[in-house]
PDB file of N, CA and C in Angstrom:
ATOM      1  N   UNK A   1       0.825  -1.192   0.000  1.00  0.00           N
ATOM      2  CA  UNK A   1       0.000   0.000   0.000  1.00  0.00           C
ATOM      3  C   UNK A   1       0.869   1.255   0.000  1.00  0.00           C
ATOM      4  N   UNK A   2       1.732   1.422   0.613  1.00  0.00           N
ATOM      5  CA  UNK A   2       2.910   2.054   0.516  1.00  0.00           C
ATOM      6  C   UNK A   2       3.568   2.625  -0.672  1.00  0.00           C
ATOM      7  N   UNK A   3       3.287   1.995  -1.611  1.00  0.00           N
ATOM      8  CA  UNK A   3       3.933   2.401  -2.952  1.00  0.00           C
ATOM      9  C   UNK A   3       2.962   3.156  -3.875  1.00  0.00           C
ATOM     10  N   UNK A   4       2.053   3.353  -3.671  1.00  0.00           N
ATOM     11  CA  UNK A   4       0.780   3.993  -4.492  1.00  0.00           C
ATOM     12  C   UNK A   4       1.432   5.252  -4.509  1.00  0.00           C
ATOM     13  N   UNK A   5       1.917   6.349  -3.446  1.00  0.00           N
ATOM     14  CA  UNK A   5       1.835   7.455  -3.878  1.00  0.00           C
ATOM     15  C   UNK A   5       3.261   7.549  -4.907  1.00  0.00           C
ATOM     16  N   UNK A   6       4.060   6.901  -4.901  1.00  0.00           N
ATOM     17  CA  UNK A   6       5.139   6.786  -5.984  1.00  0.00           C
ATOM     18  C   UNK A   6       4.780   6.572  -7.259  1.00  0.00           C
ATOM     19  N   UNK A   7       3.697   5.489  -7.060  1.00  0.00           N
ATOM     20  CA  UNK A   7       2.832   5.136  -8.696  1.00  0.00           C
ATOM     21  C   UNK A   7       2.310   6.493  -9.267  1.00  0.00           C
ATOM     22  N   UNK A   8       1.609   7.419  -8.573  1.00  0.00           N
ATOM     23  CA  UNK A   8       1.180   8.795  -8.643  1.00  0.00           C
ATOM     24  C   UNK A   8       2.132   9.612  -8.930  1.00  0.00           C
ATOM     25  N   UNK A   9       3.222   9.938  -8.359  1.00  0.00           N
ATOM     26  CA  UNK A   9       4.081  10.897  -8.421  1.00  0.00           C
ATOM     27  C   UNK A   9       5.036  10.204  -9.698  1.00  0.00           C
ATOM     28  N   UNK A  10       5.283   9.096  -9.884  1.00  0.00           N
ATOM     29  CA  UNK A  10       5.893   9.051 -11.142  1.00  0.00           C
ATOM     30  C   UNK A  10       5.195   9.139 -12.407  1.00  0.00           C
ATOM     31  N   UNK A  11       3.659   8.800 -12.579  1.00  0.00           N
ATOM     32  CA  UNK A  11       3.100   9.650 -13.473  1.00  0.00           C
ATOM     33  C   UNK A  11       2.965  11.199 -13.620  1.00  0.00           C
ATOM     34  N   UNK A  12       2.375  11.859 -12.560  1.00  0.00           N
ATOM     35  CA  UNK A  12       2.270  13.257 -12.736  1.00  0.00           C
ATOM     36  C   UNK A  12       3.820  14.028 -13.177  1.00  0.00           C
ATOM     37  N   UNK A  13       5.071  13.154 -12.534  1.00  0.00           N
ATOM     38  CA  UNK A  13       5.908  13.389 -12.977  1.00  0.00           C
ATOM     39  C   UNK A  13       6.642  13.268 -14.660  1.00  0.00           C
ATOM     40  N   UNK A  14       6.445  12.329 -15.158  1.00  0.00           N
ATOM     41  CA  UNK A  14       6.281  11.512 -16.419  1.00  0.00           C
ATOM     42  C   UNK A  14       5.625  12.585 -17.538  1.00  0.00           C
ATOM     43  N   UNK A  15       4.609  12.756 -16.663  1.00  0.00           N
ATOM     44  CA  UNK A  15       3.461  13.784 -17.449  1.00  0.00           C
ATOM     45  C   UNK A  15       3.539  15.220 -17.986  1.00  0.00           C
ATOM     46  N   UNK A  16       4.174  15.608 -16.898  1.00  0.00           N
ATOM     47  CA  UNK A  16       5.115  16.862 -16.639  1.00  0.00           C
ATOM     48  C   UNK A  16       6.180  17.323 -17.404  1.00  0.00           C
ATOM     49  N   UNK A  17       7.061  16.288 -17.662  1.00  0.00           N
ATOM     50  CA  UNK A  17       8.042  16.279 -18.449  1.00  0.00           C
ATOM     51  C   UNK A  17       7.488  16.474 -20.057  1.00  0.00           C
ATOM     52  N   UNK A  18       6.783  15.126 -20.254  1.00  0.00           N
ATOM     53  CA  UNK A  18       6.013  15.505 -21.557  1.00  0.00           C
ATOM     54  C   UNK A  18       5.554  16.635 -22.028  1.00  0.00           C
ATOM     55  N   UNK A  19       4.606  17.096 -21.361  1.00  0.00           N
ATOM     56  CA  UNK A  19       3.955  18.198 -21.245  1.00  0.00           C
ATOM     57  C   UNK A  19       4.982  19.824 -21.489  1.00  0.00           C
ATOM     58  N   UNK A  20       5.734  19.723 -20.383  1.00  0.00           N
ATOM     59  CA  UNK A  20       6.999  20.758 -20.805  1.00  0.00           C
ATOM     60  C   UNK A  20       7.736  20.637 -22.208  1.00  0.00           C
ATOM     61  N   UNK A  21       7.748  19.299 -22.828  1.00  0.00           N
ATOM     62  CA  UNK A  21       8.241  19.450 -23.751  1.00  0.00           C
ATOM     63  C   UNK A  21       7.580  19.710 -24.851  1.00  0.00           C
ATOM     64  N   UNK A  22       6.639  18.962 -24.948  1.00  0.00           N
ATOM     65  CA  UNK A  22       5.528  19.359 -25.981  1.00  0.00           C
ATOM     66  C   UNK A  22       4.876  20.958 -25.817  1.00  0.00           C
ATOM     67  N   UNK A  23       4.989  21.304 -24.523  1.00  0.00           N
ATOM     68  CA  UNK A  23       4.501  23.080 -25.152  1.00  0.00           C
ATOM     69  C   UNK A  23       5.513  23.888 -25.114  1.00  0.00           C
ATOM     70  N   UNK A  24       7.393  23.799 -24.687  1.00  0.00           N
ATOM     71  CA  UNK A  24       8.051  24.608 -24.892  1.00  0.00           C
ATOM     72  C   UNK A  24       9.376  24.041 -25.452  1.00  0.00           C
ATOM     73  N   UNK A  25       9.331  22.760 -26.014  1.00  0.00           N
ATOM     74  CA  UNK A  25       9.905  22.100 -27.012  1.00  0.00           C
ATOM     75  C   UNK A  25      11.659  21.984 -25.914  1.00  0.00           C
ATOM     76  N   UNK A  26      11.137  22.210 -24.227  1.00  0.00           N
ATOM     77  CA  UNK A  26      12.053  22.241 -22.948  1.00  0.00           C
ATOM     78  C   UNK A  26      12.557  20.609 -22.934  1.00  0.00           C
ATOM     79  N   UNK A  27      14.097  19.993 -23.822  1.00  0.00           N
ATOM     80  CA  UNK A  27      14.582  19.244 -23.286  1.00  0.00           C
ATOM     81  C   UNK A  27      15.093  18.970 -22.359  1.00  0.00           C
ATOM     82  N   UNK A  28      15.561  19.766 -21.250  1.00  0.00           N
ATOM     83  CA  UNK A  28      15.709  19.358 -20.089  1.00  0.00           C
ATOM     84  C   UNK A  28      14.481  19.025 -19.031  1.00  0.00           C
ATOM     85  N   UNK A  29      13.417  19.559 -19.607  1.00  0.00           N
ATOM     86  CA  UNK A  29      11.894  18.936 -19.076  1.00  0.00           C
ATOM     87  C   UNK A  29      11.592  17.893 -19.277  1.00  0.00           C
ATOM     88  N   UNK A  30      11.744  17.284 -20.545  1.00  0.00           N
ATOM     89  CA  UNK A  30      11.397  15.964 -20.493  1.00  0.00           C
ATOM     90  C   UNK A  30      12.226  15.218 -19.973  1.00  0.00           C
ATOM     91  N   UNK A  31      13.655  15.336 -19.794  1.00  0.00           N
ATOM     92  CA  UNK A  31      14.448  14.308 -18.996  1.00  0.00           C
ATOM     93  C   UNK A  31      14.250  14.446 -17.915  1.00  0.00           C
ATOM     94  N   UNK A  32      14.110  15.588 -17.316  1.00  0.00           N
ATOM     95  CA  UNK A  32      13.980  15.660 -15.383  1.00  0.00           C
ATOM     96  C   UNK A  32      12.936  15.290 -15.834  1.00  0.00           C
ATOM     97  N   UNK A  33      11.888  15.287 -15.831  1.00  0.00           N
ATOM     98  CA  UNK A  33      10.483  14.791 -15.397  1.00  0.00           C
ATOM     99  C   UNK A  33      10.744  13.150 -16.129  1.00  0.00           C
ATOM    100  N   UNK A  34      11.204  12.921 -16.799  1.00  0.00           N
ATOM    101  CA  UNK A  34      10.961  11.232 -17.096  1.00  0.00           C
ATOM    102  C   UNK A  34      12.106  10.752 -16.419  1.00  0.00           C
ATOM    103  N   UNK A  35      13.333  11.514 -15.648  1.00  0.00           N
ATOM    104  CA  UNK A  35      13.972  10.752 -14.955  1.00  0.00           C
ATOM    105  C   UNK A  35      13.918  11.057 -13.491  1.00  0.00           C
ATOM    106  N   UNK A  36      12.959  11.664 -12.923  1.00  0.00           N
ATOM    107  CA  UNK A  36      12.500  11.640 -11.721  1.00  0.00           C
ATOM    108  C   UNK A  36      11.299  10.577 -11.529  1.00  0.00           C
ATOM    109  N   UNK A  37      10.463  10.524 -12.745  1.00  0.00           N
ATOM    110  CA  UNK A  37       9.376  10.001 -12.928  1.00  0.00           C
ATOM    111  C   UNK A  37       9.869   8.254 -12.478  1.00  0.00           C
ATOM    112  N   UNK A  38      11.340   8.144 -13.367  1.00  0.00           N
ATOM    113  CA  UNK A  38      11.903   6.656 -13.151  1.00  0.00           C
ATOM    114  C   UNK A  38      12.053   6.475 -11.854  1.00  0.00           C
ATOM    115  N   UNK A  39      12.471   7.443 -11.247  1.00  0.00           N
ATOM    116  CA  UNK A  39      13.305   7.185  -9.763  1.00  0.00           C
ATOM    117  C   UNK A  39      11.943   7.035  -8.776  1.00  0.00           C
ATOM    118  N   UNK A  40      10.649   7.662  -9.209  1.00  0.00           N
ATOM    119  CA  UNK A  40       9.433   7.111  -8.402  1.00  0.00           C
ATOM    120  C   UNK A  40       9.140   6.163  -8.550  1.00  0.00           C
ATOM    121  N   UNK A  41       9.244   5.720 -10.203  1.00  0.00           N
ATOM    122  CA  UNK A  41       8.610   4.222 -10.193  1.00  0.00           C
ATOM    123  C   UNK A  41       9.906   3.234  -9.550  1.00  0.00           C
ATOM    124  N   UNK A  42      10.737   3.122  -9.833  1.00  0.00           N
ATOM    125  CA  UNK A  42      12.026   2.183  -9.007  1.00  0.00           C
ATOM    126  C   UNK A  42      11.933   2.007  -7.555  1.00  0.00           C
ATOM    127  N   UNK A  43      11.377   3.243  -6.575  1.00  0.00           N
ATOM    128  CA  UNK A  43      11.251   3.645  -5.574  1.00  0.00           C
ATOM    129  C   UNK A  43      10.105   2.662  -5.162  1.00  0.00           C
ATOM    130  N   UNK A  44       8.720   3.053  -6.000  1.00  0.00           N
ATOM    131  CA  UNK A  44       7.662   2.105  -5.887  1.00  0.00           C
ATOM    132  C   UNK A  44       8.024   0.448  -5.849  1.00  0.00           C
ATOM    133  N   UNK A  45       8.303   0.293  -7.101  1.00  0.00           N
ATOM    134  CA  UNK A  45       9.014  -0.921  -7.414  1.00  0.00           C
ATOM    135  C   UNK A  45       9.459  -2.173  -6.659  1.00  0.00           C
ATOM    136  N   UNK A  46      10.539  -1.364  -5.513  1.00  0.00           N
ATOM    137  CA  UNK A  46      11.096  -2.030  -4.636  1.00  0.00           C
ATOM    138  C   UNK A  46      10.440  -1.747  -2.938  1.00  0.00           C
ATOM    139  N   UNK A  47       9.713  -0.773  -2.965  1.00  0.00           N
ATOM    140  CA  UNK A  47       8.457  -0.925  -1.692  1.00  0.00           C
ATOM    141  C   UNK A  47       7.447  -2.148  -2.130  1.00  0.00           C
ATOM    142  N   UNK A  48       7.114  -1.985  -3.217  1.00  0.00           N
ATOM    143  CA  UNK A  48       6.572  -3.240  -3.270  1.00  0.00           C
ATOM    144  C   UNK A  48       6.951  -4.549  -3.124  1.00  0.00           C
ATOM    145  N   UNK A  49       7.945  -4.715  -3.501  1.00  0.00           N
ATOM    146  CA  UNK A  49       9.071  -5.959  -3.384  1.00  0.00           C
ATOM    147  C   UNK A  49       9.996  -5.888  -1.971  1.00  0.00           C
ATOM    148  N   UNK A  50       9.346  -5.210  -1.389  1.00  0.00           N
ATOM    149  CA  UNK A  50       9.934  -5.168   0.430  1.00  0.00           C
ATOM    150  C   UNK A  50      11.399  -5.593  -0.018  1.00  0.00           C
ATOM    151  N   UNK A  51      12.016  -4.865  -1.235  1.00  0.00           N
ATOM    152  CA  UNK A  51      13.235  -4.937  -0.943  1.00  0.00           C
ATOM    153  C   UNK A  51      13.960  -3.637  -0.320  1.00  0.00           C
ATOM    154  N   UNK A  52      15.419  -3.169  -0.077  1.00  0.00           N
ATOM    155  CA  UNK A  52      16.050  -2.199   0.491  1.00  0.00           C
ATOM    156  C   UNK A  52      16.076  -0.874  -0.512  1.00  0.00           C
ATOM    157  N   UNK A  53      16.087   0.432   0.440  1.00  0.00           N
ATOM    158  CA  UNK A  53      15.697   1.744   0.103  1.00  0.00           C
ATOM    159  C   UNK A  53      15.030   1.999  -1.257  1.00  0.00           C
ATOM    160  N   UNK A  54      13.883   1.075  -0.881  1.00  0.00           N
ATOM    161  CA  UNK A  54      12.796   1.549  -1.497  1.00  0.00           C
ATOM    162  C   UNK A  54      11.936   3.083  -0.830  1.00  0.00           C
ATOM    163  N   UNK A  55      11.861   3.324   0.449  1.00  0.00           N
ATOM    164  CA  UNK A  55      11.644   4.582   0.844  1.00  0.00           C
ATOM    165  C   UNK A  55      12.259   5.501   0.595  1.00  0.00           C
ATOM    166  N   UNK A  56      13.676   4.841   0.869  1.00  0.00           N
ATOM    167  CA  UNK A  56      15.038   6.468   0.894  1.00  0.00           C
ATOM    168  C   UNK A  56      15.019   6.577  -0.465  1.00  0.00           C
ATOM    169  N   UNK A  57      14.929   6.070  -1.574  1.00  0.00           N
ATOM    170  CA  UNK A  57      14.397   6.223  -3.118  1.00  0.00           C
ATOM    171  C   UNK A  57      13.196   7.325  -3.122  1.00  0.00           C
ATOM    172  N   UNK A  58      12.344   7.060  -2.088  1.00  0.00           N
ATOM    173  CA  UNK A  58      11.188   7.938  -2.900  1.00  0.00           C
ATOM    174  C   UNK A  58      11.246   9.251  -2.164  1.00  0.00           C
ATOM    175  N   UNK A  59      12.201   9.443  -0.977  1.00  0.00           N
ATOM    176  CA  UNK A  59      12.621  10.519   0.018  1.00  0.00           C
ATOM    177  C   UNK A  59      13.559  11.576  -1.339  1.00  0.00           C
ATOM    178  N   UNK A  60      14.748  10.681  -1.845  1.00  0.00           N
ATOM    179  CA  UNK A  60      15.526  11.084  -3.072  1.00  0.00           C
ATOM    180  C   UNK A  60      14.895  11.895  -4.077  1.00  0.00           C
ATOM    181  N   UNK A  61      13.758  11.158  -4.759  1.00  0.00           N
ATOM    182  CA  UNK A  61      13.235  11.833  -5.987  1.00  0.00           C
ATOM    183  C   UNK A  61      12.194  13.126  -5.320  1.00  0.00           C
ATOM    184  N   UNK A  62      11.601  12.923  -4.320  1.00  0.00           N
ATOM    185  CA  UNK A  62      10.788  13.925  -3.525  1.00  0.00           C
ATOM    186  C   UNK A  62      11.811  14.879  -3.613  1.00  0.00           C
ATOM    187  N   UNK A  63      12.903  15.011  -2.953  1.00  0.00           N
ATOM    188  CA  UNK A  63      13.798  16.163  -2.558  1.00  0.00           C
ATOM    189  C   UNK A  63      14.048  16.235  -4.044  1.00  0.00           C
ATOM    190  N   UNK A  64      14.727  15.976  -4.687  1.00  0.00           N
ATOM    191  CA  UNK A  64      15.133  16.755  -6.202  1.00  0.00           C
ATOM    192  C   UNK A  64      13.681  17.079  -6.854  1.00  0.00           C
ATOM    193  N   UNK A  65      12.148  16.559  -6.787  1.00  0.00           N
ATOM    194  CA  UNK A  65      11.492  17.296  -7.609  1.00  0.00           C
ATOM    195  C   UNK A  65      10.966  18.720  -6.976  1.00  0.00           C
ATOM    196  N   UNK A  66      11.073  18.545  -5.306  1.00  0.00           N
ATOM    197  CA  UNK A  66      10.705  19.873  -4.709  1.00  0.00           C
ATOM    198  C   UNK A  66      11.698  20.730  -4.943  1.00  0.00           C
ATOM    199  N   UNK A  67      12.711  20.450  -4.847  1.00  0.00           N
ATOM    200  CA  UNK A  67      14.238  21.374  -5.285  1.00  0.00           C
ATOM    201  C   UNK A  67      13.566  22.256  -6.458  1.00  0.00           C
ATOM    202  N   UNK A  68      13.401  21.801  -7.648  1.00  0.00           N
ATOM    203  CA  UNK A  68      12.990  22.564  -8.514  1.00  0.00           C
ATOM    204  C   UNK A  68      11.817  22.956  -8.692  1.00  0.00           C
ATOM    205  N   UNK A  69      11.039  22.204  -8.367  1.00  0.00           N
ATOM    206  CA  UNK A  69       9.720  22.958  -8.704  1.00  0.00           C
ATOM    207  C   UNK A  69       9.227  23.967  -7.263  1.00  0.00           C
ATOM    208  N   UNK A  70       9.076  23.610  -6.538  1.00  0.00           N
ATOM    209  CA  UNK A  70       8.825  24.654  -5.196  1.00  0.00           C
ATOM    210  C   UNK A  70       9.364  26.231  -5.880  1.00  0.00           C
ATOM    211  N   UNK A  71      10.839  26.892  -6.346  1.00  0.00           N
ATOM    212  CA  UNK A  71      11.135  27.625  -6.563  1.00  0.00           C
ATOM    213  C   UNK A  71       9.854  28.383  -7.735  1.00  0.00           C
ATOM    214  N   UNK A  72      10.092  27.670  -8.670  1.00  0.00           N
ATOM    215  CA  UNK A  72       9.477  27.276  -9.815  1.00  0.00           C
ATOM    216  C   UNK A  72       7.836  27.606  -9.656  1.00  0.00           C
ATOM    217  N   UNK A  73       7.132  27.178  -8.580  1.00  0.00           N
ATOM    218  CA  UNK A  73       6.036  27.611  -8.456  1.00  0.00           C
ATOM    219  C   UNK A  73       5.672  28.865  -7.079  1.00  0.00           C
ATOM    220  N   UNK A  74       6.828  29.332  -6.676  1.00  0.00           N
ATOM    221  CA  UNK A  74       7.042  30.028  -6.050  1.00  0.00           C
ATOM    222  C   UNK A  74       6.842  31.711  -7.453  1.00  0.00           C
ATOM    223  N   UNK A  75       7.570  31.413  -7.872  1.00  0.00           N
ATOM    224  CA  UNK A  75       7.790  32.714  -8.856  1.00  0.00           C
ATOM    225  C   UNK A  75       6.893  32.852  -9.978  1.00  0.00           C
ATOM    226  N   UNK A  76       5.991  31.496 -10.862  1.00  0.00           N
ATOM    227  CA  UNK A  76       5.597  31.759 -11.597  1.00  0.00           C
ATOM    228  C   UNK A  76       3.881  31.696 -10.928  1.00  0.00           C
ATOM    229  N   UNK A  77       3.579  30.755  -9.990  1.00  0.00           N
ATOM    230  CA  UNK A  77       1.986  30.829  -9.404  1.00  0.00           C
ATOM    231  C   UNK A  77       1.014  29.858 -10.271  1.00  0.00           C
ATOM    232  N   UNK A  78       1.922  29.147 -11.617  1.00  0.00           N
ATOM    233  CA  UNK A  78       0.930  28.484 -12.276  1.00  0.00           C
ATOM    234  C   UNK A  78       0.403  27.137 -11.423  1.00  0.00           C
ATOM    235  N   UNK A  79      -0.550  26.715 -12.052  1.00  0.00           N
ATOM    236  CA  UNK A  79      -0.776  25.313 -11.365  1.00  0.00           C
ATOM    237  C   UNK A  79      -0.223  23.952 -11.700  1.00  0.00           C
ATOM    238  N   UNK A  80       0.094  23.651 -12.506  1.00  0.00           N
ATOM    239  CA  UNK A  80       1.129  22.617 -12.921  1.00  0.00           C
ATOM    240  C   UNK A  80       2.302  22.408 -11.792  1.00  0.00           C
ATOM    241  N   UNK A  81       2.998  23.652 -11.984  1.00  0.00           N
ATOM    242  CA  UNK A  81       4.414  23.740 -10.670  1.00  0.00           C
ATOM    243  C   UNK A  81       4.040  23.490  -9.591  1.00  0.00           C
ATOM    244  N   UNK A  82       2.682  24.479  -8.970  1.00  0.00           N
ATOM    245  CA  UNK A  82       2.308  24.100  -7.751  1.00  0.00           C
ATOM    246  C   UNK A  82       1.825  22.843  -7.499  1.00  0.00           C
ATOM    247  N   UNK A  83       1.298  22.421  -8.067  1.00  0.00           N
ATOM    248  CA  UNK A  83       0.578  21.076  -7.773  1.00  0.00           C
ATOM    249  C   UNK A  83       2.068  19.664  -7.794  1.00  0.00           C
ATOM    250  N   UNK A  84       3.087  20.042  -8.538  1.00  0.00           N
ATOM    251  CA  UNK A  84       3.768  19.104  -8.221  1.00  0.00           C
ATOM    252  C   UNK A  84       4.631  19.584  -7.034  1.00  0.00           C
ATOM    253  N   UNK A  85       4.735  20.819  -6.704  1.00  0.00           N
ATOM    254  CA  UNK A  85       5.367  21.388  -5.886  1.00  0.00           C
ATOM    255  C   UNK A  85       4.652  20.687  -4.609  1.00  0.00           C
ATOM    256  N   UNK A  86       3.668  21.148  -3.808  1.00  0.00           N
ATOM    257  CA  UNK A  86       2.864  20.780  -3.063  1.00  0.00           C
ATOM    258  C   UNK A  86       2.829  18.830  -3.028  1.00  0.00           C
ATOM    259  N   UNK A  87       2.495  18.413  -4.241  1.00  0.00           N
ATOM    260  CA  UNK A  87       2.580  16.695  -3.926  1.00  0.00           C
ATOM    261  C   UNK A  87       4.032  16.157  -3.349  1.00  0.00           C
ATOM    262  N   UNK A  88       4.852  16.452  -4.564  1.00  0.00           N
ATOM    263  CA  UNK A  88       6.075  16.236  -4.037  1.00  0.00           C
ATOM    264  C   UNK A  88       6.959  16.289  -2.548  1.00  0.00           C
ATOM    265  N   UNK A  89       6.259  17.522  -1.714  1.00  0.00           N
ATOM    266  CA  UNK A  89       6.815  17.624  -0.715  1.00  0.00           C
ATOM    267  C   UNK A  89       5.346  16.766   0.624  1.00  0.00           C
ATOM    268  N   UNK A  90       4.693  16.615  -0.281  1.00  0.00           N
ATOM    269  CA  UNK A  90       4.007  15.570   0.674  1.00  0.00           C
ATOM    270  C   UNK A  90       4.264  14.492   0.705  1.00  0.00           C
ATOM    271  N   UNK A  91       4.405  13.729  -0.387  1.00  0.00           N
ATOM    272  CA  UNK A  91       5.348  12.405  -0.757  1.00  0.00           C
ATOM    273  C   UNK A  91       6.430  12.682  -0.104  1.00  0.00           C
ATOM    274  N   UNK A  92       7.601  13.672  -0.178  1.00  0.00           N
ATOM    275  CA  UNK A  92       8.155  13.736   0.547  1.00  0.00           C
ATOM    276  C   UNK A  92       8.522  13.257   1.992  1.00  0.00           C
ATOM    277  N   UNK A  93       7.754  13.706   2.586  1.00  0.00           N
ATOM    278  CA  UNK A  93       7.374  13.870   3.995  1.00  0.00           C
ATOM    279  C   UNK A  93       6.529  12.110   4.355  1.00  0.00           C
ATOM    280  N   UNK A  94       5.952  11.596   3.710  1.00  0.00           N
ATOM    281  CA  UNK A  94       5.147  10.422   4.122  1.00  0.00           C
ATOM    282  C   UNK A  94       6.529   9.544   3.704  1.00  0.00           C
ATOM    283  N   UNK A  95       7.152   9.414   2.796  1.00  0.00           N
ATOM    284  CA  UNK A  95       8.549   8.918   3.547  1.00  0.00           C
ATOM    285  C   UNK A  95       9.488   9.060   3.913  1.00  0.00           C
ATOM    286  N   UNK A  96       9.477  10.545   4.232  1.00  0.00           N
ATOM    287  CA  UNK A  96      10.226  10.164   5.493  1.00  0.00           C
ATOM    288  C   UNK A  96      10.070  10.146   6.761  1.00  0.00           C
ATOM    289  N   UNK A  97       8.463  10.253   7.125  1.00  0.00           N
ATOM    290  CA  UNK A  97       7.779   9.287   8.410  1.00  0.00           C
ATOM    291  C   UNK A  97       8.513   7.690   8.591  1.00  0.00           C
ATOM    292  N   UNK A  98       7.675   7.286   6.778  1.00  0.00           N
ATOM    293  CA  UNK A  98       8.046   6.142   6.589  1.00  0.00           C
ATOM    294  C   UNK A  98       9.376   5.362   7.264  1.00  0.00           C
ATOM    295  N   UNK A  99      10.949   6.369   6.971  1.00  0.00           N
ATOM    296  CA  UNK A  99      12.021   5.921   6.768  1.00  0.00           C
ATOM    297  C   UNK A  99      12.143   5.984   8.293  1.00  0.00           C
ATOM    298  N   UNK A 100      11.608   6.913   9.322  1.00  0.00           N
ATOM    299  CA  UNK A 100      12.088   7.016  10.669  1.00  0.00           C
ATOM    300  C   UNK A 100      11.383   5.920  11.459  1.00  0.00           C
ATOM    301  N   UNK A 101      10.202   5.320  10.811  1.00  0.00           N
ATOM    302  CA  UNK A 101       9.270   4.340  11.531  1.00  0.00           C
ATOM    303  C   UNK A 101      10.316   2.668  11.376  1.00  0.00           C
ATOM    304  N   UNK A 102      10.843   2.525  10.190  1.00  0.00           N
ATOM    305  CA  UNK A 102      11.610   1.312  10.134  1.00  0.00           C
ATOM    306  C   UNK A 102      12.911   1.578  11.145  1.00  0.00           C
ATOM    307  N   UNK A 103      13.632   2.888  11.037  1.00  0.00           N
ATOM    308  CA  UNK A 103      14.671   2.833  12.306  1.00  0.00           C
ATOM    309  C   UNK A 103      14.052   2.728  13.459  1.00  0.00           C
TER     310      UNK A 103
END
C-alpha cells in the first residue's frame, strides 16, 4: 500500500516532463520529469518488493522534484508547478515518516 503514492508521483511526474516538452519544445523537461518520474517508479518498485531503500528512493526523488519545482512555483503561481510542488513535498514527507518508523 505504501507504494501507491510513488505510482502517482511518477506519473504526474512523467506527465510533466512531456507536457513541458511538448509546449516549450524544454529538453531538459522531459528528462527531469521522465527521470524523476523513473526514480518514483524504481522507488515504488522495490516498496513493493519489500526490498532495500525503497523509501530512501522515494525521500531522493521527492527532494530533487521539490528542489525545482517549489522555486518554480514560487515565482511563476501556475498550477502545474504548484501542484507538483505541493505533492512532491508531501510524498516527501510520508517517507520520510516512513524511513524514521523502520529505524
Amino acid at each position: 500500500m505504501s507504494q501507491h503514492p510513488s505510482y502517482a508521483m511518477a506519473a504526474l511526474c512523467t506527465a510533466g516532463g512531456i507536457a513541458g516538452y511538448a509546449r516549450s519544445r524544454s529538453v531538459p523537461s522531459l528528462v527531469a520529469g521522465v527521470g524523476v518520474g523513473a526514480m518514483y517508479g524504481v522507488a515504488s518498485y522495490l516498496i513493493k518488493e519489500n526490498r532495500y531503500y525503497g523509501h530512501e528512493t522515494g525521500v531522493a526523488a521527492s527532494i530533487i522534484m521539490a528542489s525545482s519545482m517549489v522555486p518554480k512555483a514560487i515565482k511563476t503561481k501556475k498550477p502545474f508547478p504548484v501542484t507538483l510542488a505541493v505533492c512532491s513535498v508531501i510524498t516527501g514527507a510520508y517517507y520520510t515518516k516512513k524511513v524514521i518508523e523502520y529505524w
